[in-house]
Protein backbone atom coordinates (compact mmCIF):
# COMPACT_ATOMS: atom_id res chain seq x y z
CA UNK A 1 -155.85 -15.91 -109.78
CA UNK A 2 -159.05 -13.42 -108.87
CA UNK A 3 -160.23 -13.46 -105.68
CA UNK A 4 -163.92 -14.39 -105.55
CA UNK A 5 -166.14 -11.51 -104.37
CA UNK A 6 -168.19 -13.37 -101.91
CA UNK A 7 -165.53 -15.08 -100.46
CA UNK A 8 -163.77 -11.34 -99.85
CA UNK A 9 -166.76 -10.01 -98.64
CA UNK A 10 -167.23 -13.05 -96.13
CA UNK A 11 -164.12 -12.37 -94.92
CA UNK A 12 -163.89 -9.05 -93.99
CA UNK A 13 -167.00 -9.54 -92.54
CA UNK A 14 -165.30 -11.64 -89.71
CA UNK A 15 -163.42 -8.51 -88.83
CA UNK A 16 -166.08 -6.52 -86.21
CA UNK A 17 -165.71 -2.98 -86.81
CA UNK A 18 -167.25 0.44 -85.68
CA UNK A 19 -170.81 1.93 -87.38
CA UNK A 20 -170.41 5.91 -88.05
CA UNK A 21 -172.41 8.36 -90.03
CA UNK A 22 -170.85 10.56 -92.03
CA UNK A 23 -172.49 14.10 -92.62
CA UNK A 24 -172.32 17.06 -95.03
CA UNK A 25 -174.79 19.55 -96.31
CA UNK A 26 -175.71 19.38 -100.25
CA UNK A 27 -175.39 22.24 -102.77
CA UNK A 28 -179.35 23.16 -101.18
CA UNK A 29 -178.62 22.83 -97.48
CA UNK A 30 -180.33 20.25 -96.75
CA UNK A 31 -178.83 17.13 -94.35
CA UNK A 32 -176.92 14.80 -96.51
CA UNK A 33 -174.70 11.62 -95.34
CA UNK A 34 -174.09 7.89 -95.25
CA UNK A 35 -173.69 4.75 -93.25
CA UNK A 36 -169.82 4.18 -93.24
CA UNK A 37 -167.87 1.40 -91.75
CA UNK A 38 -164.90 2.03 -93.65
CA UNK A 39 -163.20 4.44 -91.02
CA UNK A 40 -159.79 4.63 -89.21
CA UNK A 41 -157.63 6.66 -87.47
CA UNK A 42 -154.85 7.83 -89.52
CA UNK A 43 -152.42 10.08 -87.46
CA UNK A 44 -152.36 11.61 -84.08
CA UNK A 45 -150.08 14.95 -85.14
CA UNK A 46 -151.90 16.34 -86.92
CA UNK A 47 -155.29 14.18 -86.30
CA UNK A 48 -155.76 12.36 -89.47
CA UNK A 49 -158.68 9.86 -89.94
CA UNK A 50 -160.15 8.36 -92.70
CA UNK A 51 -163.31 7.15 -93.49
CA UNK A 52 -164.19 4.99 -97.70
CA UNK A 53 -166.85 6.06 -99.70
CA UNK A 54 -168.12 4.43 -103.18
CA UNK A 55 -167.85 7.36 -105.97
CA UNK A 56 -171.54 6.36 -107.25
CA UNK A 57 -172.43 7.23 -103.52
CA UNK A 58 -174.59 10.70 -103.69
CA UNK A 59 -172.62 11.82 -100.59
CA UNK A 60 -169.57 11.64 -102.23
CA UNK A 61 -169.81 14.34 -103.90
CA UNK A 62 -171.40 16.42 -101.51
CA UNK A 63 -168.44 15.58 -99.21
CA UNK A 64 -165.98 16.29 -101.60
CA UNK A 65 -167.65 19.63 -102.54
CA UNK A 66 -167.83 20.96 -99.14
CA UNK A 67 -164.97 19.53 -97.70
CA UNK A 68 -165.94 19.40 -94.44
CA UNK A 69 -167.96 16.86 -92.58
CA UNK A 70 -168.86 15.27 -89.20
CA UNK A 71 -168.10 11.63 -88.64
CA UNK A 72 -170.40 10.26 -86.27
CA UNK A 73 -169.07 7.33 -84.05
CA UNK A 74 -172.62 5.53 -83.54
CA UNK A 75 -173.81 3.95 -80.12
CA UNK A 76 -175.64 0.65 -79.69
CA UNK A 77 -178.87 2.05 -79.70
CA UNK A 78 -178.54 3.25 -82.87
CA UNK A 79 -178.89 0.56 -85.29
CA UNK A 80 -182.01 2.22 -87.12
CA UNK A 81 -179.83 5.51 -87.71
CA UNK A 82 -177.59 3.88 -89.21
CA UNK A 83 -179.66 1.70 -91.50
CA UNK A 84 -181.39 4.75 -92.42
CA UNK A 85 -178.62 6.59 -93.39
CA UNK A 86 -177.34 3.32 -95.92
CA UNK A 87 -180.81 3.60 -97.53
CA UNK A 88 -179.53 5.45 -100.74
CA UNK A 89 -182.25 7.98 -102.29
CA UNK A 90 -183.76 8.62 -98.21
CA UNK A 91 -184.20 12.25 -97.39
CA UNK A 92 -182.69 11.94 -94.22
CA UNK A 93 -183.35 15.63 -92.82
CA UNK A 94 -187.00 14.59 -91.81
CA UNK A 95 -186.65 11.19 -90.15
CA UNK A 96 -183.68 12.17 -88.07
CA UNK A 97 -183.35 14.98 -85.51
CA UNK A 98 -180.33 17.19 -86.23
CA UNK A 99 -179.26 20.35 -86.13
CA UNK A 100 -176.32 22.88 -87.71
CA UNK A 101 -173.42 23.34 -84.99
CA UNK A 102 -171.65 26.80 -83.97
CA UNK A 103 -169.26 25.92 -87.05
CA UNK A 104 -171.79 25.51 -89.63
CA UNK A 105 -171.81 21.40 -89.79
CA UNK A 106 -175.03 19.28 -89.63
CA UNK A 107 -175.10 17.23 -86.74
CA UNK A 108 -177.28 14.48 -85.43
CA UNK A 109 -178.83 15.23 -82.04
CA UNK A 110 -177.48 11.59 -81.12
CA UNK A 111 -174.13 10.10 -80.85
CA UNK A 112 -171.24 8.18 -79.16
CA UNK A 113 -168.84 10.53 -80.27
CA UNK A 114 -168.39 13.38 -83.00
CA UNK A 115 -165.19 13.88 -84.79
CA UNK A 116 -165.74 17.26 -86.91
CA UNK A 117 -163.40 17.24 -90.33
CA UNK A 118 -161.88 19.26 -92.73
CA UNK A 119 -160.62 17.21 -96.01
CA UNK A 120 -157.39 17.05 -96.42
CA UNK A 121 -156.40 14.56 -99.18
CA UNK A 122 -158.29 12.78 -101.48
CA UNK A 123 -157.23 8.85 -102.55
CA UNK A 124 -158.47 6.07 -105.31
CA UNK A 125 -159.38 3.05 -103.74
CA UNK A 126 -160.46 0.50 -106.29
CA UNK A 127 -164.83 1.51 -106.52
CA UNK A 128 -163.94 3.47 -103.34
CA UNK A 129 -162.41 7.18 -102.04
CA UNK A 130 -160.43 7.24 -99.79
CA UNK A 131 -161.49 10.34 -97.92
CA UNK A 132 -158.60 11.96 -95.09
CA UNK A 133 -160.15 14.60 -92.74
CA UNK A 134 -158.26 16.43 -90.14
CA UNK A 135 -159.74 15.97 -87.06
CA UNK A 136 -161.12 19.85 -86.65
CA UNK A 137 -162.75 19.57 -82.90
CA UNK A 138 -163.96 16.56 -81.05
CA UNK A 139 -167.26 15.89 -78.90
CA UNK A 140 -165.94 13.78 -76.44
CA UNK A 141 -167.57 10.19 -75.81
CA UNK A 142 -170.83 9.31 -74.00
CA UNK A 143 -169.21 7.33 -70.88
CA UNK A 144 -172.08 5.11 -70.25
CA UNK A 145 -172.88 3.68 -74.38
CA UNK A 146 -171.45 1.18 -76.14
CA UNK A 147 -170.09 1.25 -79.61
CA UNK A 148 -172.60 0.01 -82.23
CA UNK A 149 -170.92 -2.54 -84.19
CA UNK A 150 -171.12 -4.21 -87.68
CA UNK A 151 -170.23 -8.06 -87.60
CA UNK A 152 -170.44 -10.66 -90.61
CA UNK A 153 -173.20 -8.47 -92.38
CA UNK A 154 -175.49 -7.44 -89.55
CA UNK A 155 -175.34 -4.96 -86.93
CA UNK A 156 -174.85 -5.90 -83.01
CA UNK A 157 -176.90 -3.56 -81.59
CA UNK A 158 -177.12 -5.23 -78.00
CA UNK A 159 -181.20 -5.97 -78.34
CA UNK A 160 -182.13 -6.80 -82.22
């Protein structure tokens, strides 16, 4: 017996999770990324996590080119970054502020915390990749923000 897609959906959605943003640069340079949900740590030796992108994403193959990325654990505050960043076709480079780090990744100028990746392994997940980074260098968390959350198909940003 299939299980209905709605109902699936619905349910998952009961499970609150963590908002990040996942970024990469394309083939020009330019910013490139998406609104991910699908994320999870994965090991502590070595520091595995892993975040699930759809293959008709455009990101996904930027990420998968470059192989590295920054994983962006969003704060409360930040619900229109990350609705931004889940509007596919958006040039994202000039509505967000962001800049390239010391090693070469594109980072927002905002954040809870920043997990910088190198991919390490590459999965099939039904429409989705599962994509496993190691954990490269951490930006420790912002002590006084809360996590921006997804719940039941909207975003708990604390105000909206």
């Amino acid at each position: 017996m299939a299980v209905d897609s709605t109902a699936f959906r619905r349910a998952l959605g009961s499970f609150p999770s963590g908002v990040t943003v996942v970024t990469t640069l394309d083939e020009d340079g330019a910013l490139q990324g998406l609104t991910a949900n699908a994320f999870s740590a994965v090991s502590l030796d070595p520091p595995l996590v892993l975040v699930c992108i759809r293959y008709n994403s455009r990101s996904y193959r930027g990420l998968v080119a470059r192989r590295r990325y920054a994983i962006h654990i969003l704060h409360e505050g930040q619900a229109d970054i990350a609705r931004l960043f889940a509007t596919p076709g958006m040039a994202r480079g000039d509505a967000v502020p962001w800049s390239l780090n010391e090693r070469g990744l594109p980072v927002l100028d905002e954040y809870l915390t920043l997990l910088e990746c190198r991919l390490s392994a590459e999965h099939r997940g039904g429409d989705h990749a599962i994509l496993v980074g190691e954990v490269e260098s951490i930006s420790p968390p912002c002590a006084d923000a809360r996590p921006l959350l997804y719940h039941r198909g909207r975003l708990q940003d604390g105000g909206q």
